[in-house]
Protein backbone atom coordinates (compact mmCIF):
# COMPACT_ATOMS: atom_id res chain seq x y z
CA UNK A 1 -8.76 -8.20 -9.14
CA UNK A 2 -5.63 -9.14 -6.44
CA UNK A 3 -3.30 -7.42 -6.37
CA UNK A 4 -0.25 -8.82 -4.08
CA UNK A 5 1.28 -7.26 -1.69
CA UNK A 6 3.41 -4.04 -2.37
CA UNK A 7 6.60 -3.15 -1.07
CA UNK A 8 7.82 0.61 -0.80
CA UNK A 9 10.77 0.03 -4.17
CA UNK A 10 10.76 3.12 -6.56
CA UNK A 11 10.65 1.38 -9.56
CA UNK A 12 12.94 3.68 -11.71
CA UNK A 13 15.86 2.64 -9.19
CA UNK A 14 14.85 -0.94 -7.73
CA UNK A 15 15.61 0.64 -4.33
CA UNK A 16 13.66 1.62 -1.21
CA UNK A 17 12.61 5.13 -0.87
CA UNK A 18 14.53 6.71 1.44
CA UNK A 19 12.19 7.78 4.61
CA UNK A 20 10.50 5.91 7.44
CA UNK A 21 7.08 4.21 7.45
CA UNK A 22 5.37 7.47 6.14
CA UNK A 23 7.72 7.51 2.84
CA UNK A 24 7.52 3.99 2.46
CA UNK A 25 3.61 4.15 2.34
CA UNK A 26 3.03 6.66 0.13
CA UNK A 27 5.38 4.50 -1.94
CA UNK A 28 3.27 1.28 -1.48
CA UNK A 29 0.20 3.47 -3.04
CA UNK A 30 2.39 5.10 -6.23
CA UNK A 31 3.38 0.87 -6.87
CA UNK A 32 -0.41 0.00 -6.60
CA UNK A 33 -1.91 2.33 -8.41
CA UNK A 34 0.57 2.00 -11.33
CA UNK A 35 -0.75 -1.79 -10.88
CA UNK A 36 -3.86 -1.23 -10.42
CA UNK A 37 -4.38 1.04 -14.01
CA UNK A 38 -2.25 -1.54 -16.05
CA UNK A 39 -5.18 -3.73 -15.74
CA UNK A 40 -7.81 -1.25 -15.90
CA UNK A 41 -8.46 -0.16 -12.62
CA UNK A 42 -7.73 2.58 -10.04
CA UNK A 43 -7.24 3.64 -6.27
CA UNK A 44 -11.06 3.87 -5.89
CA UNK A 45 -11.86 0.66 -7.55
CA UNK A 46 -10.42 -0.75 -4.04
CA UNK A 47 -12.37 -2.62 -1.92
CA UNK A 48 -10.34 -4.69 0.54
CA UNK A 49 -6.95 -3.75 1.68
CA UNK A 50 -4.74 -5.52 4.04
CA UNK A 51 -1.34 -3.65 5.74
CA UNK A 52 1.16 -5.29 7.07
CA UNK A 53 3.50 -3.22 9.54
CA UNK A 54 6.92 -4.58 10.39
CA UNK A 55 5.88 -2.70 14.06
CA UNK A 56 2.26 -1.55 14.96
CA UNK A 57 3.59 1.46 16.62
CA UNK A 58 4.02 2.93 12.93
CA UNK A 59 0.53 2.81 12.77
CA UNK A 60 -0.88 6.41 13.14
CA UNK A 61 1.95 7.67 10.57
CA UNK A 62 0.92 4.64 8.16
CA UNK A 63 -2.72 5.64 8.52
CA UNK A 64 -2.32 9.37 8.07
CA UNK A 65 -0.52 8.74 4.64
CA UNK A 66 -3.62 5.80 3.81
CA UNK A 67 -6.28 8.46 4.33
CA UNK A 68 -5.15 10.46 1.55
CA UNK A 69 -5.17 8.20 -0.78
CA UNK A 70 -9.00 7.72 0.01
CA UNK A 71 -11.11 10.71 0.45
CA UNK A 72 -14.29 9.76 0.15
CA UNK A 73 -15.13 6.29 1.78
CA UNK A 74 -12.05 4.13 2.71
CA UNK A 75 -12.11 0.53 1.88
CA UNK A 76 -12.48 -2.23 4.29
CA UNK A 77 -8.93 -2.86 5.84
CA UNK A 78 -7.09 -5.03 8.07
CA UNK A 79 -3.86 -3.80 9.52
CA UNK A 80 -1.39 -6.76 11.10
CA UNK A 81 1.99 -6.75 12.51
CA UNK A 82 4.35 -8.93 10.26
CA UNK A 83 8.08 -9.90 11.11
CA UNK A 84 10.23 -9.93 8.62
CA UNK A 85 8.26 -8.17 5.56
CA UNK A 86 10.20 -8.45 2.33
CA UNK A 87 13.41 -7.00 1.63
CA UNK A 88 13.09 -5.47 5.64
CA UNK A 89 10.04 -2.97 4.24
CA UNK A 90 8.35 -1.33 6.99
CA UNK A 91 5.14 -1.51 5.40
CA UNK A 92 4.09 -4.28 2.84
CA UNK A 93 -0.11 -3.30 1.54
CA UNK A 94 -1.86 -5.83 -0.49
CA UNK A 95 -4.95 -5.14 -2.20
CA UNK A 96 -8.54 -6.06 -3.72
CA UNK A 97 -10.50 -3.96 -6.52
CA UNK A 98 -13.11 -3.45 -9.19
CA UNK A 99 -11.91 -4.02 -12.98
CA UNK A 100 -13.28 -0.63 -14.98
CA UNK A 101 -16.17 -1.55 -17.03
């Protein structure tokens, strides 16, 4: 399945987290995964992410919070530096995955 591109808004308020880059990614992951088991999949089921990072130098902070969402063997990724992400995110992750059998 696609899944398009997340942006870091807690869903019970319609608001940005409050935080910088590493807040708004662990955000991103929360919105994917609820996503990602309405249709019958999961975190793991990922295969193919791509990030996109209002400003690259939030990089290592985005990619500490990615690595624990995956413990095992991360997906394939590709990070890129996008101007004007939604709503001003910091961090926008979009997503490919497995459907449960």
């Amino acid at each position: 399945m696609f899944v398009s591109g997340q942006i870091p808004i807690d869903p019970a308020t319609g608001e940005f987290v409050s935080g910088g880059v590493a807040e708004q990614t662990r955000q991103v992951f929360k919105n994917l995964s609820a996503v990602l088991e309405a249709a019958g999949s999961s975190l793991d089921k990922i295969v193919k992410t791509t990030v996109f990072l209002q400003d690259m130098k939030d990089f290592a902070q985005m990619n500490e919070v990615y690595a624990t969402f995956f413990s095992d063997a991360p997906p394939a990724r590709a990070t890129v530096a996008a101007a004007g992400l939604p709503r001003d995110a910091r961090v926008e992750i979009e997503a490919v995955a497995l459907l449960s059998e």
